[in-house]
Protein backbone atom coordinates (compact mmCIF):
# COMPACT_ATOMS: atom_id res chain seq x y z
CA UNK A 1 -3.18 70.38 46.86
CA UNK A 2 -2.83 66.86 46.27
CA UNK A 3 0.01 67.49 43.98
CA UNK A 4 1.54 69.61 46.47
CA UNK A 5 1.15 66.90 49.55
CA UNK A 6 2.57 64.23 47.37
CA UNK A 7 5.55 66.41 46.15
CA UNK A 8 6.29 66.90 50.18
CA UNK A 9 6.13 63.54 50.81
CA UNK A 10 7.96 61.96 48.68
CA UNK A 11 10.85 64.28 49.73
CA UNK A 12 10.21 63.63 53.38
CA UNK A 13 9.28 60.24 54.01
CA UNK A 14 12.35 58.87 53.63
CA UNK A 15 14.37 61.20 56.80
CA UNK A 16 11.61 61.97 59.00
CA UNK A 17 9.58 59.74 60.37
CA UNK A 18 7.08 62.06 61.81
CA UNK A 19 6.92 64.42 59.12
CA UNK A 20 5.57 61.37 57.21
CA UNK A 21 3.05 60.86 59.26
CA UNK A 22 1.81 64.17 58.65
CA UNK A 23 2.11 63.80 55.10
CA UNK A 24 -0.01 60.75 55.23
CA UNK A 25 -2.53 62.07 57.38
CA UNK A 26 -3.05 65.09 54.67
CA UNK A 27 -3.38 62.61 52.00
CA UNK A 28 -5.74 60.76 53.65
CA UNK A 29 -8.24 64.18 53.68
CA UNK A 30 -7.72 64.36 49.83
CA UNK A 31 -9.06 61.05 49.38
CA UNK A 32 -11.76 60.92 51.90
CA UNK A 33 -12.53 64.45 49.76
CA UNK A 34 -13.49 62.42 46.74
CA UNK A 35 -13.63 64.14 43.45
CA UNK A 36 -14.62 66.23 41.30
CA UNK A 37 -14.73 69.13 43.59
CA UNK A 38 -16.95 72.33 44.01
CA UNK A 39 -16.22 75.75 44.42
CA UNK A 40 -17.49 75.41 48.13
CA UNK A 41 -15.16 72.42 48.42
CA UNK A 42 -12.23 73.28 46.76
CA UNK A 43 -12.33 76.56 49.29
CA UNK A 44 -12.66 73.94 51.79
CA UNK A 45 -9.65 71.69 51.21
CA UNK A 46 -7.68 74.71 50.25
CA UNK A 47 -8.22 75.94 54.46
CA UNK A 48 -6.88 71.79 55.25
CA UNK A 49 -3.60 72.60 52.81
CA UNK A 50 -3.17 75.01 55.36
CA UNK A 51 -3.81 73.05 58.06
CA UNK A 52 -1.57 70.18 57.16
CA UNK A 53 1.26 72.53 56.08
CA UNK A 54 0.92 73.87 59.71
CA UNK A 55 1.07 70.52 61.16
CA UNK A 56 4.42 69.58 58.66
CA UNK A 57 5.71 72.56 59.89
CA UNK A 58 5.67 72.15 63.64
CA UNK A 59 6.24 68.25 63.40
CA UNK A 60 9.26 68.62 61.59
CA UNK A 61 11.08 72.19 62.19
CA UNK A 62 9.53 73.17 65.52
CA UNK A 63 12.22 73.30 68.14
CA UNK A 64 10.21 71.56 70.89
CA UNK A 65 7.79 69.95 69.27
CA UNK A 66 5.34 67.68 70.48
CA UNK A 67 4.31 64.68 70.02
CA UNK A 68 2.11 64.36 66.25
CA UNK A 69 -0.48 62.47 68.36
CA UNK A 70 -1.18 65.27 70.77
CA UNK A 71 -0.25 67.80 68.23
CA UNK A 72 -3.75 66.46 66.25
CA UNK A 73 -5.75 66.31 70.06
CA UNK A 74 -4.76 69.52 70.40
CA UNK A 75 -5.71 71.16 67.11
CA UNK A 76 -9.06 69.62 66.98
CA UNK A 77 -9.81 70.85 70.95
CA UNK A 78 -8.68 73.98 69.21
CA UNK A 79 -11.24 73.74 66.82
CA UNK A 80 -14.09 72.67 68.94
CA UNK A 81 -13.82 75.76 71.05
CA UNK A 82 -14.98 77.46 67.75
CA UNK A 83 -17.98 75.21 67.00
CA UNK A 84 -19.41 75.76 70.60
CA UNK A 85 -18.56 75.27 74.10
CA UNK A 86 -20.41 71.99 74.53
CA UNK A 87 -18.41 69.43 72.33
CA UNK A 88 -15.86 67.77 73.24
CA UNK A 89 -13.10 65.36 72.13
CA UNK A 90 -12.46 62.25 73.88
CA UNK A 91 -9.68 60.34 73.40
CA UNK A 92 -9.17 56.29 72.34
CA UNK A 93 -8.32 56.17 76.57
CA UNK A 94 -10.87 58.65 77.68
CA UNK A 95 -13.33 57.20 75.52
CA UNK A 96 -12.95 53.56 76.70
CA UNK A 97 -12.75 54.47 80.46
CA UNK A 98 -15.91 56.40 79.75
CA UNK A 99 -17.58 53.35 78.19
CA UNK A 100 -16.27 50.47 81.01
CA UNK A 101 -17.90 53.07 83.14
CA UNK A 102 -21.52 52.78 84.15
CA UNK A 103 -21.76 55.70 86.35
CA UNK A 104 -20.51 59.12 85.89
CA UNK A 105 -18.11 60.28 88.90
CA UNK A 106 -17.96 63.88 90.56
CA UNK A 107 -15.27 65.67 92.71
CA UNK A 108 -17.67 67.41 94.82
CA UNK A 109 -17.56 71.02 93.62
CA UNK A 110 -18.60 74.00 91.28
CA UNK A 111 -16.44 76.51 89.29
CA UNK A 112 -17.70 79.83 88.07
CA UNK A 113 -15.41 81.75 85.46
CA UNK A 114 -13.48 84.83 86.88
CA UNK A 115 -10.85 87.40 85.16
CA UNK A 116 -8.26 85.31 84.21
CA UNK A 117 -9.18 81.59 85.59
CA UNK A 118 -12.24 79.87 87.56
CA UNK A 119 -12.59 80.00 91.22
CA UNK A 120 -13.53 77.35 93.43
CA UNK A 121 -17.28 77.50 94.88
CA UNK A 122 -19.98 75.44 96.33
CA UNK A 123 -17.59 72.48 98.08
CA UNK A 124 -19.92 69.90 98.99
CA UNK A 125 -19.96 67.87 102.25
CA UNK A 126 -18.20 64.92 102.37
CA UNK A 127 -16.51 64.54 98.81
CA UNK A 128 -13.68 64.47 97.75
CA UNK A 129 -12.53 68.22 97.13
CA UNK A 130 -13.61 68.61 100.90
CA UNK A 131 -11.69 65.73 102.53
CA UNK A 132 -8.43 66.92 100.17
CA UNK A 133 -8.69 70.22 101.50
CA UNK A 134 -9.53 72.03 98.14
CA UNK A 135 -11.35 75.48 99.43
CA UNK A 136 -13.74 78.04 97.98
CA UNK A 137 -12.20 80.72 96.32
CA UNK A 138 -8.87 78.66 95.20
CA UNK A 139 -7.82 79.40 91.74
CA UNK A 140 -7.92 76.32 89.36
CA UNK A 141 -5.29 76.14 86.96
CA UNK A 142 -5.28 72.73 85.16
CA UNK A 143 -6.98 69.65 85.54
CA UNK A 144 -5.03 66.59 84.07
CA UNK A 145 -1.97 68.32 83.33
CA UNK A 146 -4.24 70.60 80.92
CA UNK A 147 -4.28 74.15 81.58
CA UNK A 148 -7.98 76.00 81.26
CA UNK A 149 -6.42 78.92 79.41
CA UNK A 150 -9.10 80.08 76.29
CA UNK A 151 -12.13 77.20 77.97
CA UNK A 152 -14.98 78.33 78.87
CA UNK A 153 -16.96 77.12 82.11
CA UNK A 154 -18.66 74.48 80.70
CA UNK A 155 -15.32 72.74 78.60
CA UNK A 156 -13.59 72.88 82.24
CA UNK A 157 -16.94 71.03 83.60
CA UNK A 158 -16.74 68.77 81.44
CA UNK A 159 -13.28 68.20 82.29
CA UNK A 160 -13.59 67.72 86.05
CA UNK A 161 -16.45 64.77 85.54
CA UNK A 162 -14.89 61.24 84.61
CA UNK A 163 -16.02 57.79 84.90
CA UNK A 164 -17.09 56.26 88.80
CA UNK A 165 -13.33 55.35 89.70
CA UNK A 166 -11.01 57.19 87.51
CA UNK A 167 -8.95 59.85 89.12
CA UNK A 168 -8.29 63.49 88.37
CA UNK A 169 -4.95 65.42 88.75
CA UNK A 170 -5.66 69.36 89.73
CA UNK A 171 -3.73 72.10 90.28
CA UNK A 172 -5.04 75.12 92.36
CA UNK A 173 -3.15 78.49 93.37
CA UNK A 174 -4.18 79.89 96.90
CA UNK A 175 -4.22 83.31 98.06
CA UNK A 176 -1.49 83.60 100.46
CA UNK A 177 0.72 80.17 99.25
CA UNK A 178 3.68 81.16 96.96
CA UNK A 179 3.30 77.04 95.54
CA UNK A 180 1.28 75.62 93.22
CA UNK A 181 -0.99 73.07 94.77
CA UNK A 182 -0.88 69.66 93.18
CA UNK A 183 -4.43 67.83 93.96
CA UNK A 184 -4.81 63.90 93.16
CA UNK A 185 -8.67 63.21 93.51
CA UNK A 186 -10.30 60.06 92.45
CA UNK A 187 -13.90 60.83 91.04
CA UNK A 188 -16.92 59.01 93.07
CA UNK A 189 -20.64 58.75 92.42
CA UNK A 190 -23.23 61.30 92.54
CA UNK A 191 -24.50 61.09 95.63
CA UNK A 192 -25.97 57.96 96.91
CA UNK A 193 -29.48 58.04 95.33
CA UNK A 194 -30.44 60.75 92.56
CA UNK A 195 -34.14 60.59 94.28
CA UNK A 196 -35.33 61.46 97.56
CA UNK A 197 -39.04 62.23 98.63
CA UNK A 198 -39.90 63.46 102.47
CA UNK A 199 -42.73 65.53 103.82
CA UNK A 200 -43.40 68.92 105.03
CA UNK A 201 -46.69 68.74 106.90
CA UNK A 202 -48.60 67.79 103.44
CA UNK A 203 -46.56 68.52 101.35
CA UNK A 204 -44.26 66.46 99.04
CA UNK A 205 -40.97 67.36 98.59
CA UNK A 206 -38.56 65.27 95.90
CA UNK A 207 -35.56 66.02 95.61
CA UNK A 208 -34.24 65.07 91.99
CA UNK A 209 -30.01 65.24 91.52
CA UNK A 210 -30.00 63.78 88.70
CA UNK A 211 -31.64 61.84 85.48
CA UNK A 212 -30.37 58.34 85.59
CA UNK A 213 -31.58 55.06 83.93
CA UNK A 214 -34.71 54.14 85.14
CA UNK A 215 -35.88 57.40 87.45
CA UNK A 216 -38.82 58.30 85.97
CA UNK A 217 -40.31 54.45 86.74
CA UNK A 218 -39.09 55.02 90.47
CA UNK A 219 -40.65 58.58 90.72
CA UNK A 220 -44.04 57.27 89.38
CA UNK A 221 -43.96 54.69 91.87
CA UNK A 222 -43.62 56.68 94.55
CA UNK A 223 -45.52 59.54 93.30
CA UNK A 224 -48.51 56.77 93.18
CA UNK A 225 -47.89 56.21 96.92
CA UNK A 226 -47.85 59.51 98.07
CA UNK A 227 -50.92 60.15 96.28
CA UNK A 228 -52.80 58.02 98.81
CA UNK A 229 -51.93 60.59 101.51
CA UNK A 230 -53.66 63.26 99.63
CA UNK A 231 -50.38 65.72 99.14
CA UNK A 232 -51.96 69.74 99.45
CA UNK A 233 -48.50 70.78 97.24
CA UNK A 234 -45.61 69.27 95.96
CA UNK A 235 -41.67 71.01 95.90
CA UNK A 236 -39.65 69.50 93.60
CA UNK A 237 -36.28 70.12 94.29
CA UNK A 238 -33.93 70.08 91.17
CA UNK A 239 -31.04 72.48 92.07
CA UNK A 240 -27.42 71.48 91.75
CA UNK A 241 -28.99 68.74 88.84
CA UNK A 242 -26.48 68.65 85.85
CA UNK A 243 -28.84 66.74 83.90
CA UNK A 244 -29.03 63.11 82.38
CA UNK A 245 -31.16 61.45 80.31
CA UNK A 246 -33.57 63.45 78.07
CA UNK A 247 -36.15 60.39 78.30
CA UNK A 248 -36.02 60.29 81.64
CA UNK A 249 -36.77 64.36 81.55
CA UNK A 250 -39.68 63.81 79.29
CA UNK A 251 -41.13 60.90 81.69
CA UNK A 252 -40.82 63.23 84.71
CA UNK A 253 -42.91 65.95 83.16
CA UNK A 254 -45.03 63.42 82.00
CA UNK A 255 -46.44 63.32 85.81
CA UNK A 256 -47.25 66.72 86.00
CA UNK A 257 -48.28 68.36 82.77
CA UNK A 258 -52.00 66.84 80.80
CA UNK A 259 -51.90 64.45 77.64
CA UNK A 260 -50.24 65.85 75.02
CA UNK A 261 -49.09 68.71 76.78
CA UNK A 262 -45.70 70.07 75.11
CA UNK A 263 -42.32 70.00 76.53
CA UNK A 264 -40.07 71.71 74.00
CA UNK A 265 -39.09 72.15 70.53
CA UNK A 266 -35.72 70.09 69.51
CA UNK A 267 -33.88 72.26 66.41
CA UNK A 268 -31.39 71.27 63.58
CA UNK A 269 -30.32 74.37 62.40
CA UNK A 270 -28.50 73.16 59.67
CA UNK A 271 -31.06 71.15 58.30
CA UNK A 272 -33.68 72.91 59.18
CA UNK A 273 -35.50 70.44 61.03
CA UNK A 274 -37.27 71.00 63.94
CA UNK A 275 -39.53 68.37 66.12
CA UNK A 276 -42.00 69.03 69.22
CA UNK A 277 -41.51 67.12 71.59
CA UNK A 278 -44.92 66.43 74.17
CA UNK A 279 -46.14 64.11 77.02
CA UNK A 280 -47.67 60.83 77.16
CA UNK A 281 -50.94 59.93 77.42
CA UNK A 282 -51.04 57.36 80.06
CA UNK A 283 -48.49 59.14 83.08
CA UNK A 284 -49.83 62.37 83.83
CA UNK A 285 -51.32 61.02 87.49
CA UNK A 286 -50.42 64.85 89.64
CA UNK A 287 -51.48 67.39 86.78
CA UNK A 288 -53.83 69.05 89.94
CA UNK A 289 -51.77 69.42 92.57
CA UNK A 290 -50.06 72.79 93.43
CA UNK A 291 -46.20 73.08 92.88
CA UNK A 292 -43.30 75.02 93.11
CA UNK A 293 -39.58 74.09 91.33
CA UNK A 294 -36.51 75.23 93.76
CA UNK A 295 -33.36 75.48 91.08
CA UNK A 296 -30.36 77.22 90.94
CA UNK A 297 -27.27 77.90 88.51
CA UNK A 298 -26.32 74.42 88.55
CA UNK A 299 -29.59 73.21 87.24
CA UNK A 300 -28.55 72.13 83.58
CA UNK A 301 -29.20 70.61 79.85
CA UNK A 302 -32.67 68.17 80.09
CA UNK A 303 -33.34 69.68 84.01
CA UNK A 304 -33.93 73.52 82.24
CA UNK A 305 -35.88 71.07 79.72
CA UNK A 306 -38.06 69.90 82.56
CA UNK A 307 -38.50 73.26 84.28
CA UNK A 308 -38.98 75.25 81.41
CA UNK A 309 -41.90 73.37 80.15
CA UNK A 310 -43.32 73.22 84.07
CA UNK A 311 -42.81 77.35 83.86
CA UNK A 312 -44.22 77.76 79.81
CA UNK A 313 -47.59 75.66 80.85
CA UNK A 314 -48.11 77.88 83.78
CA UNK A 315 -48.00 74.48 85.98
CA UNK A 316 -45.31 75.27 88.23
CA UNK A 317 -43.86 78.75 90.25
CA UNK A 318 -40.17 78.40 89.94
CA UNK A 319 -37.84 79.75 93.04
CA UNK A 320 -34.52 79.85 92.82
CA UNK A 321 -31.60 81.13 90.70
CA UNK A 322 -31.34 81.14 86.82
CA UNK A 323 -30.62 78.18 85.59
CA UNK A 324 -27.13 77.07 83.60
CA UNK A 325 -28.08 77.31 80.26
CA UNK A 326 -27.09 74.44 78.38
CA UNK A 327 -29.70 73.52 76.03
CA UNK A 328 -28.15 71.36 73.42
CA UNK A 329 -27.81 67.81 72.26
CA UNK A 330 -24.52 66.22 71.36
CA UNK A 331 -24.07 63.44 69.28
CA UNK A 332 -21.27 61.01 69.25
CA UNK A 333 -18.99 60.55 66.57
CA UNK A 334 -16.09 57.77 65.95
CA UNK A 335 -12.69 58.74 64.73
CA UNK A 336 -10.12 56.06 63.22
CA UNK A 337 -7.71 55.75 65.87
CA UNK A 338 -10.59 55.07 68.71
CA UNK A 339 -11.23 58.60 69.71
CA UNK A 340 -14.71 60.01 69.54
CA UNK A 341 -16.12 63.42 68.80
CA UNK A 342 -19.23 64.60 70.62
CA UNK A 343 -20.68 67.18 68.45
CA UNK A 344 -23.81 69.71 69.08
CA UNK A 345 -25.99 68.61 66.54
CA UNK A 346 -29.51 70.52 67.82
CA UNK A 347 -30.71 72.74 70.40
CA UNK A 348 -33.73 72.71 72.60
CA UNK A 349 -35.99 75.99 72.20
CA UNK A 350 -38.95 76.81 74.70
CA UNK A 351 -42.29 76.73 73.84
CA UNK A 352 -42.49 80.85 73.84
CA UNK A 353 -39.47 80.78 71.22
CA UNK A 354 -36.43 81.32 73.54
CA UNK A 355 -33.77 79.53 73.77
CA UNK A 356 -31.94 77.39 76.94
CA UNK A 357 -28.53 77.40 75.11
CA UNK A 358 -26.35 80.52 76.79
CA UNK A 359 -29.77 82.27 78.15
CA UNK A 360 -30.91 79.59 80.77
CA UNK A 361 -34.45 79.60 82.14
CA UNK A 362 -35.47 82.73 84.47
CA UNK A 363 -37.40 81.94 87.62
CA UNK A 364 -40.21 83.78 88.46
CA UNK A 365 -38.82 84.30 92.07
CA UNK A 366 -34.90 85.25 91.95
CA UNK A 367 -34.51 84.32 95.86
CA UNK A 368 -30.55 86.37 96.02
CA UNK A 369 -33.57 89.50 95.30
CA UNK A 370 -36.74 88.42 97.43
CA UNK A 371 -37.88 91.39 98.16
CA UNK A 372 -38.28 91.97 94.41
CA UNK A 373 -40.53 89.02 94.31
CA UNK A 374 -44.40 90.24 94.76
CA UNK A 375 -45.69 88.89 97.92
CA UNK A 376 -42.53 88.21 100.00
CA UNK A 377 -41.75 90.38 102.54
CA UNK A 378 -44.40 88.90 104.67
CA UNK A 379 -42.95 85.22 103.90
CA UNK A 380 -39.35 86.47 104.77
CA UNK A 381 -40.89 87.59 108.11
CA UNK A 382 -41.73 83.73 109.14
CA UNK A 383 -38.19 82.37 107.35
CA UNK A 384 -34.96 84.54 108.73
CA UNK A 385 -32.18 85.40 106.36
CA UNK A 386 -29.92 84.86 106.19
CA UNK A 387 -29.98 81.36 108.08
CA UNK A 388 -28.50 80.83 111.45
CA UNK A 389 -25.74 78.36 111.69
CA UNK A 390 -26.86 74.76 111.63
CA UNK A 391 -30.59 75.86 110.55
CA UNK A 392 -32.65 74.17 107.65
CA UNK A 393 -32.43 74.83 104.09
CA UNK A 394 -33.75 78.81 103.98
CA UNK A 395 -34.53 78.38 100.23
CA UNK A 396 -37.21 75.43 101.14
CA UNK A 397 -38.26 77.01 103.79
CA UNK A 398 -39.30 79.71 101.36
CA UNK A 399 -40.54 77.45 99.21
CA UNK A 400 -42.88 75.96 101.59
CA UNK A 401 -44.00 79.43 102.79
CA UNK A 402 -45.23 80.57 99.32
CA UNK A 403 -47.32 77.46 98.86
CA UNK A 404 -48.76 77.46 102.07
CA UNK A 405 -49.84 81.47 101.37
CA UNK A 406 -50.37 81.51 97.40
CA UNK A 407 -50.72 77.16 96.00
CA UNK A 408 -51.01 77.56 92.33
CA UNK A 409 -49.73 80.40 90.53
């Protein structure tokens, strides 16, 4: 191979500038290869002779070709939809936006995956999809000049969130408009606080949007005042929670499961490694009190972490919808020109052996099928469904139903 890369080169170096490029880009793999070389990697640098002849190829002959720099973005997206669909590739820009960034930015809506695109659902009040117009059930067809064609869900999720500040370009087709609508949105935080605790009667309701720096500390504090109240049952609230922080996730449980309790099982596959992960000793300050979790399908990553080991201790009755199912860690890896690679590196696995990754986290009340949940139909008698206009939230209403008739499962 290195014979053959050199051979090229030499002959194109010279006349095409871009070609050489691509020459010295495939010498640079033979060297980082190092020698000698196994039967394993000699199999592997034959598939990158390939690959660089390939690139050569379409730098040099293609009629329309591309630039080289987005020809190599796009071959290794290309290759990160076959690892898995949660890494990513962030370019030298991305990447630095991401890091002057201290807050990650929404646009203020969810996508689910449809024949042949992904539909607009769940706008949310007052952001910015809403005030642009965007509707439920528009089709999206590219975000940032990229079309979604061959990404799954969670690539075009990851996609739509940016830095607090940067903008987003989207294009949507409508049923009924001939045009393509062209969206600009700029990305804002989300939501003004990712905690907020009220009460029903006496019982405690947080609502947790997200794991951010430093939310477990404001939970405990607060958790330590409501205590003085004497709380019958606590509802925490976790749907529409992408995730965050996994320490945070591990402090937060800390407050309801015992010492030493465990959370989950973090897995390296490829090394075989595999750690349990438990609570701390000095937190656990509501381990007694009734509770029930409300999620739904945009409950994700260390948020099915946090519910799943509330639901495998038999602490918690989870109501709701299934959960995302994105139970994996990425880890961050620098490339030369500035770009970075986050890369799945290990998966979380519950404590009864399945995994979050693609399965998600089952609630033991699906409340789209309440009547299917044992003990409802006389709760759905004192909470109508579904909810007048302008009523309150039927799934809490639910919730607080089933721990005013059953407390602890």
């Amino acid at each position: 191979m290195h014979a053959y890369l050199e051979g090229i080169c030499s002959k194109t170096r010279p006349h095409i500038r871009r070609a050489g490029f691509a020459c010295i880009w495939g010498l640079a793999l033979w060297a980082w290869a190092g020698a000698p070389l196994d039967a394993a990697s000699e199999a592997a640098y034959g598939q990158m002779e390939v690959l660089a002849r390939a690139l050569f190829y379409m730098d040099s002959r293609a009629g329309t070709a591309p630039s080289l720099e987005r020809l190599v973005r796009a071959a290794i997206r290309g290759m990160l939809r076959e690892v898995d669909s949660n890494s990513r590739y962030l370019s030298a820009a991305e990447l630095q936006r991401w890091e002057q960034s201290s807050e990650v930015g929404e646009l203020g809506f969810g996508i689910e995956g449809v024949a042949g695109g992904f539909v607009v659902t769940k706008i949310e009040e007052g952001m910015p999809a809403q005030k642009a117009g965007i509707r439920e059930g528009d089709i999206l067809l590219s975000v940032d000049e990229q079309p979604l064609q061959g990404l799954s869900a969670a690539e075009v999720r990851n996609q739509l969130m940016g830095p607090v500040g940067s903008q987003a370009i989207l294009k949507l087709k409508r049923e009924g408009f001939w045009q393509v609508l062209r969206i600009r949105l700029e990305r804002i935080p989300q939501g003004l606080s990712p905690l907020e605790t009220y009460w029903v009667d006496a019982i405690w309701v947080i609502r947790l949007s997200r794991f951010s720096p430093g939310i477990a500390a404001e939970l405990h504090k607060r958790l330590f005042e409501a205590r003085q109240r004497k709380p019958e049952s606590i509802i925490l609230d976790v749907r529409g929670n992408l995730g965050g922080l996994l320490q945070e996730a591990f402090g937060v449980a800390s407050f309801f499961l015992p010492p030493q309790a465990a959370i989950v099982h973090i897995e390296n596959p490829r090394k075989k490694d595999s750690r349990l992960e438990q609570t701390t000793s000095t937190q656990n300050i509501a381990v007694e009190i009734p509770m029930v979790v409300l999620m739904d399908g945009n409950s994700a990553s260390v948020t099915e972490v946090l519910v799943a080991a509330l639901k495998d201790n038999g602490r918690a009755y989870l109501l709701g919808e299934k959960s995302y199912g994105k139970g994996s860690i990425q880890e961050r890896l620098l490339l030369p020109d500035g770009s970075a690679l986050y890369l799945t590196v290990a998966y979380f696995i519950r404590l009864t052996g399945a995994k979050i990754d693609g399965e998600g986290v089952v609630p033991d009340c699906n409340l789209h099928h309440p009547k299917e949940c044992v003990g409802f139909d006389k709760l759905m008698l004192k909470a109508q469904t579904p909810p007048p206009e302008g009523s309150k939230d039927i799934w809490l209403e639910w919730a607080v139903a089933w721990l005013r008739a059953h407390g602890r499962k």
